[in-house]
PDB file of N, CA and C in Angstrom:
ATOM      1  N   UNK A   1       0.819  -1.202   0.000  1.00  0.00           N
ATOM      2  CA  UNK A   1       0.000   0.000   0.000  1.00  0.00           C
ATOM      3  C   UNK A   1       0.863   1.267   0.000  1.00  0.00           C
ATOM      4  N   UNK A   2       1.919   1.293   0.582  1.00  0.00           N
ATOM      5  CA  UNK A   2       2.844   2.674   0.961  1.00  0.00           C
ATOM      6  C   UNK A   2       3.465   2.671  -0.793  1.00  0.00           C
ATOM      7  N   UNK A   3       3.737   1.408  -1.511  1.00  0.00           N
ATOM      8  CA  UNK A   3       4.440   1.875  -2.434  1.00  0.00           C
ATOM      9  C   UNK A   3       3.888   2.787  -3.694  1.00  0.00           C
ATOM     10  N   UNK A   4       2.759   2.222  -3.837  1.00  0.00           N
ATOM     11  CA  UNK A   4       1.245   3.332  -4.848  1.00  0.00           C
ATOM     12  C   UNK A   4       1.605   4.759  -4.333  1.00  0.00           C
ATOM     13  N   UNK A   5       1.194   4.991  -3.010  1.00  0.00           N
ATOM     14  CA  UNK A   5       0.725   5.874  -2.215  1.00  0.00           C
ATOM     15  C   UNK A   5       2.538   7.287  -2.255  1.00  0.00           C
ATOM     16  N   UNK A   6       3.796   6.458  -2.782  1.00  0.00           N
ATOM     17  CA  UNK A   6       4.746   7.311  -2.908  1.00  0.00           C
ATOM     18  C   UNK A   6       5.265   7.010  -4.252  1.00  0.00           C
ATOM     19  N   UNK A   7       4.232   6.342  -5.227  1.00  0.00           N
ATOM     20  CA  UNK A   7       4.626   6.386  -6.666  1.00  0.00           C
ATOM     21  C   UNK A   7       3.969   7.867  -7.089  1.00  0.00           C
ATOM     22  N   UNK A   8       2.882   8.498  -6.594  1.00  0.00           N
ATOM     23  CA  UNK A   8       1.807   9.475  -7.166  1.00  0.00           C
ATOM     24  C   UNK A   8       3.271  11.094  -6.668  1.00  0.00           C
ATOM     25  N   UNK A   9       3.513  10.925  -5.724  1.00  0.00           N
ATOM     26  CA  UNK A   9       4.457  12.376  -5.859  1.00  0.00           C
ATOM     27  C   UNK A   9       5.585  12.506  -6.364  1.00  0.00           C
ATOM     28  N   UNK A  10       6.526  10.893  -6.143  1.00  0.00           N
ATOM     29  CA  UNK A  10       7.464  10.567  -7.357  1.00  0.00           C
ATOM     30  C   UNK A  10       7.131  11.304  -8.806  1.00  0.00           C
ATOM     31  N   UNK A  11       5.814  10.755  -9.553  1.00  0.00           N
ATOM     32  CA  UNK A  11       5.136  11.040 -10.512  1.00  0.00           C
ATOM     33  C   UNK A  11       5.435  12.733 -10.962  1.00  0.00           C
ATOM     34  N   UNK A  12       4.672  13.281  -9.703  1.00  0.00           N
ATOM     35  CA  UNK A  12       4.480  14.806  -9.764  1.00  0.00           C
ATOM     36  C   UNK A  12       5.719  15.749 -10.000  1.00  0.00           C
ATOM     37  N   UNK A  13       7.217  15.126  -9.448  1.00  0.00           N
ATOM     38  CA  UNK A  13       8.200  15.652  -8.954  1.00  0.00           C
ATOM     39  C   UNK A  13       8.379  15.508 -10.459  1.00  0.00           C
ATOM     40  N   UNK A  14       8.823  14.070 -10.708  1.00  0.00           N
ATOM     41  CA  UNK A  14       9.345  14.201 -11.977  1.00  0.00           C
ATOM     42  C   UNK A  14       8.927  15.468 -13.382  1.00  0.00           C
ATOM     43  N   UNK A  15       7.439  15.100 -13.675  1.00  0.00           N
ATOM     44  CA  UNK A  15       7.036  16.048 -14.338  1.00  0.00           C
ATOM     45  C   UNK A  15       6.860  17.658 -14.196  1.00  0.00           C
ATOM     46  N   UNK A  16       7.659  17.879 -13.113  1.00  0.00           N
ATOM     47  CA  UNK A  16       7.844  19.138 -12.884  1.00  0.00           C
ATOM     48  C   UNK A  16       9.303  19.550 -13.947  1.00  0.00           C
ATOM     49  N   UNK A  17       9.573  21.123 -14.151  1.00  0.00           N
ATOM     50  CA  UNK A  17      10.718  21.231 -15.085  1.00  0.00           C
ATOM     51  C   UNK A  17      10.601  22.793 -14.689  1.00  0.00           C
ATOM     52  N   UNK A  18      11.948  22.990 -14.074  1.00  0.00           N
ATOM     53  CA  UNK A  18      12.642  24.112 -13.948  1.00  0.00           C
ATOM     54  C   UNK A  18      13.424  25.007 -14.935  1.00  0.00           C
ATOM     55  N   UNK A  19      13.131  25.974 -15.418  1.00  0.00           N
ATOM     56  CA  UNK A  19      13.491  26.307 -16.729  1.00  0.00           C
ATOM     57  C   UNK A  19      13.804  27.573 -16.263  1.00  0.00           C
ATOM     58  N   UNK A  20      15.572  28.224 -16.146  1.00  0.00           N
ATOM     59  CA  UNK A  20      16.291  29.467 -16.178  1.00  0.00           C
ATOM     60  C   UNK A  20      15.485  30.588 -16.633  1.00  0.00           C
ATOM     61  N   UNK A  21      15.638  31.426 -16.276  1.00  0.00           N
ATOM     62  CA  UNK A  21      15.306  32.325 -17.020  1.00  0.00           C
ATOM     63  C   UNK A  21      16.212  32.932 -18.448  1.00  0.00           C
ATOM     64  N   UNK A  22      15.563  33.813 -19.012  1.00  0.00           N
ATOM     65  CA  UNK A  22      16.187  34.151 -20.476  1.00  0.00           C
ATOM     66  C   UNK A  22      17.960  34.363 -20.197  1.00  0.00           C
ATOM     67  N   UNK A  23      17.576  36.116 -18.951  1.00  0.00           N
ATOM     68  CA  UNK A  23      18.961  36.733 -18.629  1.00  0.00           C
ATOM     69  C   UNK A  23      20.134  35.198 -18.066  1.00  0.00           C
ATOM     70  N   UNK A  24      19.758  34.022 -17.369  1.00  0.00           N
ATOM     71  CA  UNK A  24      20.214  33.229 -17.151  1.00  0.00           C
ATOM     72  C   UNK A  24      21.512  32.394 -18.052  1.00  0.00           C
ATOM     73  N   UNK A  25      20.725  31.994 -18.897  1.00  0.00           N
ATOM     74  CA  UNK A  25      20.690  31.601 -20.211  1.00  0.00           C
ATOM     75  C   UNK A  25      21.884  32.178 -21.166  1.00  0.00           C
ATOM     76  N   UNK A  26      22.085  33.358 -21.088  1.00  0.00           N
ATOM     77  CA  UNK A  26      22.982  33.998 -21.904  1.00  0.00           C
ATOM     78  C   UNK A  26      24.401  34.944 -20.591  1.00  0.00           C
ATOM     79  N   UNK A  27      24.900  34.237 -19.993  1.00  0.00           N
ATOM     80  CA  UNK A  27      25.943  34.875 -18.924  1.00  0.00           C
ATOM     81  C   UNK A  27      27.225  33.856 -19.332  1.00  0.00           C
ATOM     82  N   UNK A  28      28.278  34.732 -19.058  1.00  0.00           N
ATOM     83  CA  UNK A  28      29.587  34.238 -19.166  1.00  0.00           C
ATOM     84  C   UNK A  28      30.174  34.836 -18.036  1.00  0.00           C
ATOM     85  N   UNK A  29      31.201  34.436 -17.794  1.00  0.00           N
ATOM     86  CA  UNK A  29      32.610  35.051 -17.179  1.00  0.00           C
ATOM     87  C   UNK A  29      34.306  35.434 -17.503  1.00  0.00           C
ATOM     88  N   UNK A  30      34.598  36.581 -17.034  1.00  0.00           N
ATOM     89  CA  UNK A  30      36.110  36.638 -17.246  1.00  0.00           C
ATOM     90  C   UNK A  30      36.726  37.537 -16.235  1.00  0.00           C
ATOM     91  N   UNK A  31      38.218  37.358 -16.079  1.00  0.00           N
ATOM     92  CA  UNK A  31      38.597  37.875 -15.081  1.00  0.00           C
ATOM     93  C   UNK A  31      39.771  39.027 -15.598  1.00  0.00           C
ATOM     94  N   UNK A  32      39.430  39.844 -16.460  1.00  0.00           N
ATOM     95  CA  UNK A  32      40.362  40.654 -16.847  1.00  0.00           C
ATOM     96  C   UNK A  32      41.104  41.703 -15.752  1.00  0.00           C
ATOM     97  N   UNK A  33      42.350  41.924 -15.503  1.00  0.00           N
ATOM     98  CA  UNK A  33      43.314  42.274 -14.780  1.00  0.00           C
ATOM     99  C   UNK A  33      43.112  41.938 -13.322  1.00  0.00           C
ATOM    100  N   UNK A  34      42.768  40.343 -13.074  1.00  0.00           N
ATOM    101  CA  UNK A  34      42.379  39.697 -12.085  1.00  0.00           C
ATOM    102  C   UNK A  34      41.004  40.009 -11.354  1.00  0.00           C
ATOM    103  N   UNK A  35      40.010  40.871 -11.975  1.00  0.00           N
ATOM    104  CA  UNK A  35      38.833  41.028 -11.108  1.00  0.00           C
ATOM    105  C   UNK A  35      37.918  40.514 -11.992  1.00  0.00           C
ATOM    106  N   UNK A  36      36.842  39.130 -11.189  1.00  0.00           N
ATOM    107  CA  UNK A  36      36.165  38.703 -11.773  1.00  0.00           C
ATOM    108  C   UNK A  36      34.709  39.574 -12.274  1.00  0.00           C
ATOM    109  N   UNK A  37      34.553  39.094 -13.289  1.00  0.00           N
ATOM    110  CA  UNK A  37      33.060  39.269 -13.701  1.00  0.00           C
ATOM    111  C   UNK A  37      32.271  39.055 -14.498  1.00  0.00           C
ATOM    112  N   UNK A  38      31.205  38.643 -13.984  1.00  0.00           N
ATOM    113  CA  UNK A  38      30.004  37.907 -14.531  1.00  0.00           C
ATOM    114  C   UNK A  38      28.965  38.392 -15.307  1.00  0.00           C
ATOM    115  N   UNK A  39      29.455  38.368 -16.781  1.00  0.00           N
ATOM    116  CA  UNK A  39      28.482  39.134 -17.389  1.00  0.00           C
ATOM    117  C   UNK A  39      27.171  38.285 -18.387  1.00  0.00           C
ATOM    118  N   UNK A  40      25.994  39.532 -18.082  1.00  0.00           N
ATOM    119  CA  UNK A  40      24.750  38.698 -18.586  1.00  0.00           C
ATOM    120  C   UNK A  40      23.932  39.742 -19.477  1.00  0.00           C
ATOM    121  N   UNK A  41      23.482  38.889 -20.513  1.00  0.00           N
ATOM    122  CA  UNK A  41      22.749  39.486 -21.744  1.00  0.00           C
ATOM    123  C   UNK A  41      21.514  39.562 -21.408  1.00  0.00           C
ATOM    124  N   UNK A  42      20.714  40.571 -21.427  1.00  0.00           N
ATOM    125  CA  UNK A  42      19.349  41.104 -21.381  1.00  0.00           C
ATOM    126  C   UNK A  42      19.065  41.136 -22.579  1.00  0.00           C
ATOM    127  N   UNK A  43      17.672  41.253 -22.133  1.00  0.00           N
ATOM    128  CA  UNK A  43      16.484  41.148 -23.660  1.00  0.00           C
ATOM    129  C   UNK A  43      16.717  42.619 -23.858  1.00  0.00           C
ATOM    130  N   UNK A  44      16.324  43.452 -25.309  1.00  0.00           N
ATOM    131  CA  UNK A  44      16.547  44.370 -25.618  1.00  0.00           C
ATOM    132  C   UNK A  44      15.264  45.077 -24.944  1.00  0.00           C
ATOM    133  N   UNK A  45      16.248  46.678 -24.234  1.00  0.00           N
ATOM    134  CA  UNK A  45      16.101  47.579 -23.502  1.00  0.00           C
ATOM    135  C   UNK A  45      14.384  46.591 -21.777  1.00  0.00           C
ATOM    136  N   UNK A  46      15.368  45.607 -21.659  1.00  0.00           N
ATOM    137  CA  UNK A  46      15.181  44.909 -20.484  1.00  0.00           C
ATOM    138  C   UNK A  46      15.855  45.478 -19.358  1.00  0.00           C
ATOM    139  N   UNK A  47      16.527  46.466 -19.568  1.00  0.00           N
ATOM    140  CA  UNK A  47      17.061  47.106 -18.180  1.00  0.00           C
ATOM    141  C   UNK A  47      16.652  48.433 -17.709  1.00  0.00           C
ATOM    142  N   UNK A  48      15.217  48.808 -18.420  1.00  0.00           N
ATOM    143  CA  UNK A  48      14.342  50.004 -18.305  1.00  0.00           C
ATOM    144  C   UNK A  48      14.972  51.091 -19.053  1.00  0.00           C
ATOM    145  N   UNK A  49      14.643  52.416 -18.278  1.00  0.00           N
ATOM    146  CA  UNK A  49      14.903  53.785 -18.394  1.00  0.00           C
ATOM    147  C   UNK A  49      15.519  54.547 -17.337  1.00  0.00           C
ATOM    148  N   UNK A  50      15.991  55.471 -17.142  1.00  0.00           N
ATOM    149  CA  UNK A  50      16.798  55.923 -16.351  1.00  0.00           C
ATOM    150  C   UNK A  50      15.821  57.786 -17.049  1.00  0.00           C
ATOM    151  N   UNK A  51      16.100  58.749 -16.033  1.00  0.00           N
ATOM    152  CA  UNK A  51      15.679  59.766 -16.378  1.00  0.00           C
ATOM    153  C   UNK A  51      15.992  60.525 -17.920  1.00  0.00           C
ATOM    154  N   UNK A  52      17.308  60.245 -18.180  1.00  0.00           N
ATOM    155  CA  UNK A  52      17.557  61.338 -19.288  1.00  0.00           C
ATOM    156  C   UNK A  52      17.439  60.277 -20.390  1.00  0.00           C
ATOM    157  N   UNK A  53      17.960  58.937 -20.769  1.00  0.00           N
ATOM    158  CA  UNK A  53      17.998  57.952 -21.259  1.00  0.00           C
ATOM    159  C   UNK A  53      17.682  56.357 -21.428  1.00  0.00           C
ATOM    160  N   UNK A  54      18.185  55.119 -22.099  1.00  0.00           N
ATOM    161  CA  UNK A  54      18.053  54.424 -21.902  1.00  0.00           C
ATOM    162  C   UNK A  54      19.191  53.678 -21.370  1.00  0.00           C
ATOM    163  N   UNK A  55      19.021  52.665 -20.012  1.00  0.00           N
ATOM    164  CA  UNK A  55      20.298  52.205 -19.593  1.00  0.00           C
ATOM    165  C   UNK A  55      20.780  50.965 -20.199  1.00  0.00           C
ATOM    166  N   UNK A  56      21.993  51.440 -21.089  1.00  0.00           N
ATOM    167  CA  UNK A  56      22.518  49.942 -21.791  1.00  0.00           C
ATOM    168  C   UNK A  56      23.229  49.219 -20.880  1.00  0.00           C
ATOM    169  N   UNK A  57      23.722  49.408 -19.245  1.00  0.00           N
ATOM    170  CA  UNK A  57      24.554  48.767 -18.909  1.00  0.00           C
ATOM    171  C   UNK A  57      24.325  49.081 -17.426  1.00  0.00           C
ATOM    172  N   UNK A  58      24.528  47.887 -16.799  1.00  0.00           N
ATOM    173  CA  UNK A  58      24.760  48.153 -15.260  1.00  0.00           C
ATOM    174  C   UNK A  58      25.291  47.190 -14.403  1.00  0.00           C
ATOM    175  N   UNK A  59      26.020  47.633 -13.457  1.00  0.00           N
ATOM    176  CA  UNK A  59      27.287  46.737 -12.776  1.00  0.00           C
ATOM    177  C   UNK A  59      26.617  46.566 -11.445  1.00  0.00           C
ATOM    178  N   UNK A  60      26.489  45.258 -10.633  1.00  0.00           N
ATOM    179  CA  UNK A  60      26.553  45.468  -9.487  1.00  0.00           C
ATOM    180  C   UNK A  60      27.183  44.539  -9.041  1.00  0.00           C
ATOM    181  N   UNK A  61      27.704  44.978  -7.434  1.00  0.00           N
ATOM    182  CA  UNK A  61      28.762  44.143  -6.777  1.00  0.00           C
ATOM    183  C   UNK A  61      28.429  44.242  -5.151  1.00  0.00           C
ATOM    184  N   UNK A  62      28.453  43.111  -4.601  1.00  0.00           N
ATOM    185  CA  UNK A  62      28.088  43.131  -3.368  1.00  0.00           C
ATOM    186  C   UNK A  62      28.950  43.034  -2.659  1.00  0.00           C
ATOM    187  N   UNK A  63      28.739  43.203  -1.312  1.00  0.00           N
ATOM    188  CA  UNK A  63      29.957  43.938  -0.272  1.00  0.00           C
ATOM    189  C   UNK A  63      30.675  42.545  -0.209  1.00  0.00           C
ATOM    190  N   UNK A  64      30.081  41.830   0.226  1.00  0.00           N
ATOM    191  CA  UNK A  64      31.302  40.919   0.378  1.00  0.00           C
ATOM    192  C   UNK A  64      31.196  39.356  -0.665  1.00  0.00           C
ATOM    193  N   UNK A  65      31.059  40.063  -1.640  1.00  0.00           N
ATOM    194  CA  UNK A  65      31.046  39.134  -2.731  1.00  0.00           C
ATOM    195  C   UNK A  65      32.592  39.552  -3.024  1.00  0.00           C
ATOM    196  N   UNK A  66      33.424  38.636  -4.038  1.00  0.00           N
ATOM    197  CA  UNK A  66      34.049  38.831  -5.038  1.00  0.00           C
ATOM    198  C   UNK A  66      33.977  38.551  -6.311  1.00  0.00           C
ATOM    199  N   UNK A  67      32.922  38.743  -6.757  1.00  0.00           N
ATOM    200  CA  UNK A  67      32.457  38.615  -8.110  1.00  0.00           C
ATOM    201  C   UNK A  67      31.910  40.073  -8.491  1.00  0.00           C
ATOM    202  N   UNK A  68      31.815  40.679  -9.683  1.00  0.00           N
ATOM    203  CA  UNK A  68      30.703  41.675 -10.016  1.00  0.00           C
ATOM    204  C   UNK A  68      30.306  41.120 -11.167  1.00  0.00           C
ATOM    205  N   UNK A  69      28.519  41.332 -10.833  1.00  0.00           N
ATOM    206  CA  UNK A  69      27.532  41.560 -12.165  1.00  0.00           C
ATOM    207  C   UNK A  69      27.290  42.379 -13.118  1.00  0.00           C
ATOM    208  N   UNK A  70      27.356  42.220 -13.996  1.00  0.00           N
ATOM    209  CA  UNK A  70      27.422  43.178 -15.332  1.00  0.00           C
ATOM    210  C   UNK A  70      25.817  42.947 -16.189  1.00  0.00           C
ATOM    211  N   UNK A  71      24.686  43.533 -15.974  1.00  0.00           N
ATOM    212  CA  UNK A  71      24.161  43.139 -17.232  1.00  0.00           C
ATOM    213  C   UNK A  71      24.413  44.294 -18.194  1.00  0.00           C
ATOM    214  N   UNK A  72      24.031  43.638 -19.727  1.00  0.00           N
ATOM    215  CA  UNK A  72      24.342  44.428 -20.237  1.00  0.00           C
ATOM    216  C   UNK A  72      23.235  44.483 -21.730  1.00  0.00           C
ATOM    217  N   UNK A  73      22.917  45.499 -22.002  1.00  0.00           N
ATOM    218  CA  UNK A  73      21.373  45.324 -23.398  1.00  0.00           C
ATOM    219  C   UNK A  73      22.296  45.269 -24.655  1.00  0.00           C
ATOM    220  N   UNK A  74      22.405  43.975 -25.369  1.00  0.00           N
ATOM    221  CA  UNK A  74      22.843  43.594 -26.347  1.00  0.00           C
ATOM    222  C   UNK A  74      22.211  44.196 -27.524  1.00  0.00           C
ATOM    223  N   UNK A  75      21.230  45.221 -27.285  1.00  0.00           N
ATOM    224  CA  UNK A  75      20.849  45.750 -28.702  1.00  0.00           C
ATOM    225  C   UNK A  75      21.140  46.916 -29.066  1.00  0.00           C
ATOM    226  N   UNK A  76      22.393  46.683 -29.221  1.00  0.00           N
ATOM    227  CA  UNK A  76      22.500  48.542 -29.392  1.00  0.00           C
ATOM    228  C   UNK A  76      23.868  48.054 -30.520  1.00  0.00           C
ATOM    229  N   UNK A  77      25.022  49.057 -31.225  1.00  0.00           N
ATOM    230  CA  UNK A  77      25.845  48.762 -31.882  1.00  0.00           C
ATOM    231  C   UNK A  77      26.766  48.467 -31.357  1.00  0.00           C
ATOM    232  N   UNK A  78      28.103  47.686 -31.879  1.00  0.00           N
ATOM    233  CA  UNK A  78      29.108  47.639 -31.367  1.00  0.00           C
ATOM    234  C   UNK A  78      30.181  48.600 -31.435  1.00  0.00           C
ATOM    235  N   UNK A  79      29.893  49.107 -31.204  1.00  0.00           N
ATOM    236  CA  UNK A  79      30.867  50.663 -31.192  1.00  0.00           C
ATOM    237  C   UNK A  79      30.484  50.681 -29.449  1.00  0.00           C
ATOM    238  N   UNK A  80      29.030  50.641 -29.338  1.00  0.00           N
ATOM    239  CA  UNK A  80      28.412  51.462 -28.356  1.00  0.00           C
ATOM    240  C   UNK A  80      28.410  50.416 -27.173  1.00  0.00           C
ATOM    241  N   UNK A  81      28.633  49.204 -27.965  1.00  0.00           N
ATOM    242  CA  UNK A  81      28.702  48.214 -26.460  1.00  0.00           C
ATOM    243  C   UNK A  81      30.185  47.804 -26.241  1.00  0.00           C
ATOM    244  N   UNK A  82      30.964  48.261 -26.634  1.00  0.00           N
ATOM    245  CA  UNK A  82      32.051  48.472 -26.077  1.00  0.00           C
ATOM    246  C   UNK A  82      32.185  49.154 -25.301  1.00  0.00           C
ATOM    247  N   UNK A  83      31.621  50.382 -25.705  1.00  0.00           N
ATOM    248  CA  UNK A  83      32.087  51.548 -25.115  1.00  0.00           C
ATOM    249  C   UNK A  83      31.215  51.210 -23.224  1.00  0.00           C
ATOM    250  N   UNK A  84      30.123  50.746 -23.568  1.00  0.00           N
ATOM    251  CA  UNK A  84      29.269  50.260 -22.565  1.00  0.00           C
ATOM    252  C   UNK A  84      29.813  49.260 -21.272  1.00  0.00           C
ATOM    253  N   UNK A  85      30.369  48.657 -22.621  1.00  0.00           N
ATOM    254  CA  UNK A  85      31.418  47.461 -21.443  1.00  0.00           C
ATOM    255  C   UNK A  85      32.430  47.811 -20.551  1.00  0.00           C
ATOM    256  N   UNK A  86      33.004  48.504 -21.296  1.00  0.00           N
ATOM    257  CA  UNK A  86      34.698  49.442 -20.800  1.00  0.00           C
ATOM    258  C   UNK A  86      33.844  50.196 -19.675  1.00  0.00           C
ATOM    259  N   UNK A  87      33.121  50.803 -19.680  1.00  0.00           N
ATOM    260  CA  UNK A  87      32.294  52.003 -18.660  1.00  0.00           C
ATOM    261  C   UNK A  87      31.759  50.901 -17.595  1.00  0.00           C
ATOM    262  N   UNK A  88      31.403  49.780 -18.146  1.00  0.00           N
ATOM    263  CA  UNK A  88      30.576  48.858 -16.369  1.00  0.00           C
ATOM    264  C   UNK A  88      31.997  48.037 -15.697  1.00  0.00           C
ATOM    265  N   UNK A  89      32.914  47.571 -16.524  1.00  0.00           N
ATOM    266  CA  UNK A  89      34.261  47.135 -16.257  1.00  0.00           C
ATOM    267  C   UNK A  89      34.823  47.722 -15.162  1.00  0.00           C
ATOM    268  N   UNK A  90      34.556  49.038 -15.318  1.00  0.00           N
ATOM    269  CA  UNK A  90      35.493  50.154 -14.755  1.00  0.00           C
ATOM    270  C   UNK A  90      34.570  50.259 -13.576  1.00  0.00           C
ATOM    271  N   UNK A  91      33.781  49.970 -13.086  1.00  0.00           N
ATOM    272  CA  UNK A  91      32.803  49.808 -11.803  1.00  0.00           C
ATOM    273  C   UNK A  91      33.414  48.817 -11.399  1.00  0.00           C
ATOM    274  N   UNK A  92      33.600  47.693 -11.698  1.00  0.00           N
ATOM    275  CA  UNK A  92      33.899  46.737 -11.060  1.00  0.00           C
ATOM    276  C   UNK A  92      35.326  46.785 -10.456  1.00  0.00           C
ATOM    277  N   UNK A  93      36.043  47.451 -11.118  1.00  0.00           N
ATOM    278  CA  UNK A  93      37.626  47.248 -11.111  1.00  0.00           C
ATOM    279  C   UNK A  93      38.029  48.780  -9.805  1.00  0.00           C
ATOM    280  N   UNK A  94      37.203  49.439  -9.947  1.00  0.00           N
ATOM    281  CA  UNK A  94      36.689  50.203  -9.015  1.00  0.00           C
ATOM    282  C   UNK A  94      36.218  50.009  -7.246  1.00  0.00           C
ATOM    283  N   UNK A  95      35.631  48.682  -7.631  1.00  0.00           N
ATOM    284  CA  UNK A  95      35.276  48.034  -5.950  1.00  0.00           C
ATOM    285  C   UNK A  95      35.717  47.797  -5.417  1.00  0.00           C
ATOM    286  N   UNK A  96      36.410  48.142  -3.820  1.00  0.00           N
ATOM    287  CA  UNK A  96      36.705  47.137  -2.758  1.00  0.00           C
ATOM    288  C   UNK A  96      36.882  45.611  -3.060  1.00  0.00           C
ATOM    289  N   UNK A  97      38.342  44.729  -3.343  1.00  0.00           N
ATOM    290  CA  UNK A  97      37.940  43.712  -3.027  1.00  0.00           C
ATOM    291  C   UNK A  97      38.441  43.119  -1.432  1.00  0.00           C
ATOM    292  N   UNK A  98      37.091  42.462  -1.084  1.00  0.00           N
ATOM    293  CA  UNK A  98      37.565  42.388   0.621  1.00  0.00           C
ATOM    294  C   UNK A  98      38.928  41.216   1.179  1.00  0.00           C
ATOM    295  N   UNK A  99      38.921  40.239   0.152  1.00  0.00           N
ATOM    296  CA  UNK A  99      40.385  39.686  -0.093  1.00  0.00           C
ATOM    297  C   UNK A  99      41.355  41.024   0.287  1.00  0.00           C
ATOM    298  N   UNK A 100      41.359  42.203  -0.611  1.00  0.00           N
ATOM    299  CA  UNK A 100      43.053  42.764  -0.896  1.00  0.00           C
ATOM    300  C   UNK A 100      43.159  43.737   0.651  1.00  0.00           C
ATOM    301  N   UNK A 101      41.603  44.017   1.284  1.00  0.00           N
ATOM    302  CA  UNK A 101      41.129  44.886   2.134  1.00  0.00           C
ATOM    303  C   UNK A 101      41.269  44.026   3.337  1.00  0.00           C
ATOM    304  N   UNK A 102      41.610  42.745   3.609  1.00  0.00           N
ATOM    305  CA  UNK A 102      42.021  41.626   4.745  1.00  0.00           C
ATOM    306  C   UNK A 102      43.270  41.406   4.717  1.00  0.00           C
ATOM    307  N   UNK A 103      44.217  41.519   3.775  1.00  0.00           N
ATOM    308  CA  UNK A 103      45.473  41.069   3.663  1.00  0.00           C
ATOM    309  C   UNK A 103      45.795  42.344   3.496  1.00  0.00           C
ATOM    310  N   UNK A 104      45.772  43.719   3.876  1.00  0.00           N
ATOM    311  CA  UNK A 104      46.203  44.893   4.287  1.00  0.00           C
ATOM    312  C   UNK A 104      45.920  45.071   5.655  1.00  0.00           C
ATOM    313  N   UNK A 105      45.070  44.534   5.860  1.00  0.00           N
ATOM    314  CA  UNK A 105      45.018  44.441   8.030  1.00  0.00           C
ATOM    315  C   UNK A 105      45.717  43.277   8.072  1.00  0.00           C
ATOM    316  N   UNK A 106      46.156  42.615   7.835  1.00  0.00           N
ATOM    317  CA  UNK A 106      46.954  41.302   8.461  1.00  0.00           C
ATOM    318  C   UNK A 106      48.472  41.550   8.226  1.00  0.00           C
ATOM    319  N   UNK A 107      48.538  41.699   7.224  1.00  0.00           N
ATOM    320  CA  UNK A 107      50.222  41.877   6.860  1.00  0.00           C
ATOM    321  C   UNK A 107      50.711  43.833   7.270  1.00  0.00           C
ATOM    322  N   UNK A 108      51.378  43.140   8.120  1.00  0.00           N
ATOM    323  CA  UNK A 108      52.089  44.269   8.522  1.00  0.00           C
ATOM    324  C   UNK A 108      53.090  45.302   8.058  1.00  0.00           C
ATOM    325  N   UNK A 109      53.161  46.780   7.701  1.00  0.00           N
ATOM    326  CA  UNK A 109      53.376  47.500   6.895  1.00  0.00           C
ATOM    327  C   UNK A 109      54.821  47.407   6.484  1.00  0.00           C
ATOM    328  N   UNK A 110      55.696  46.617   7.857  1.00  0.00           N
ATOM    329  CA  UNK A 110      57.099  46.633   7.414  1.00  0.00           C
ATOM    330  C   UNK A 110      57.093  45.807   6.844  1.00  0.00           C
ATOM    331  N   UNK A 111      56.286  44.607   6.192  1.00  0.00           N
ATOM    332  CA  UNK A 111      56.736  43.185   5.559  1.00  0.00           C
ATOM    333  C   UNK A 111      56.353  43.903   4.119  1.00  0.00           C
ATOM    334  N   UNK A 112      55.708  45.036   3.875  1.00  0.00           N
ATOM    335  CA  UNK A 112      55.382  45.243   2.547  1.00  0.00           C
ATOM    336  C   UNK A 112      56.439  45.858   2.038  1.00  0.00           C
ATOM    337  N   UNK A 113      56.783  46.559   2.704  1.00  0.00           N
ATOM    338  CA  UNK A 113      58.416  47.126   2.175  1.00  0.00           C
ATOM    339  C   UNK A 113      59.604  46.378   2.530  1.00  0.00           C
ATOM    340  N   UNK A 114      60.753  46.276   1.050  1.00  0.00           N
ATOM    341  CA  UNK A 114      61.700  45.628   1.186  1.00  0.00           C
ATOM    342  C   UNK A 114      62.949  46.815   1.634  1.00  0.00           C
TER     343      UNK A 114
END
């Protein structure tokens, strides 16, 4: 009797299907001049409006992450998503990483100088 009775949610589980989302779907990574980041393709102008314009690009990075997020709206030219990239890059490379911000309180100032 118990085995029917745990074939029916077996059943249910299986036919369930978890499916990423789009932005998911299209992310890579690279770690150019050692700071990682994780960049992800949005649907075109999927990253709203901003007051004066439309935002092709936006970086975020959490305090004590070492990764930063990049999405970025793939519909625009490549002139302009370069230029887009280089500009959210530079956020990231910009952040606190709390690695370099721990091993400046630990190591002591005379061991840094030879």
């Amino acid at each position: 009797m118990k085995r029917p009775l745990l074939t029916l949610p077996l059943l249910l589980l299986a036919s369930c299907g978890i499916v990423a989302p789009a932005r998911d779907n299209a992310q890579w990574q690279t770690s150019p001049h050692n700071v990682p980041v994780t960049w992800r393709a949005t649907s075109p102008g999927g990253l709203g409006r901003i007051k004066v314009g439309n935002v092709l690009g936006y970086a975020s990075w959490f305090r004590m992450g070492t990764n930063c997020v990049v999405d970025v709206d793939l519909a625009q030219s490549r002139a302009q998503l370069a230029r887009v990239a280089a500009h959210e890059y530079a956020h990231c490379a910009q952040a606190p990483d709390p690695r370099a911000v721990a091993a400046s309180v630990v190591t002591p100032p005379e061991r840094l100088t030879r």
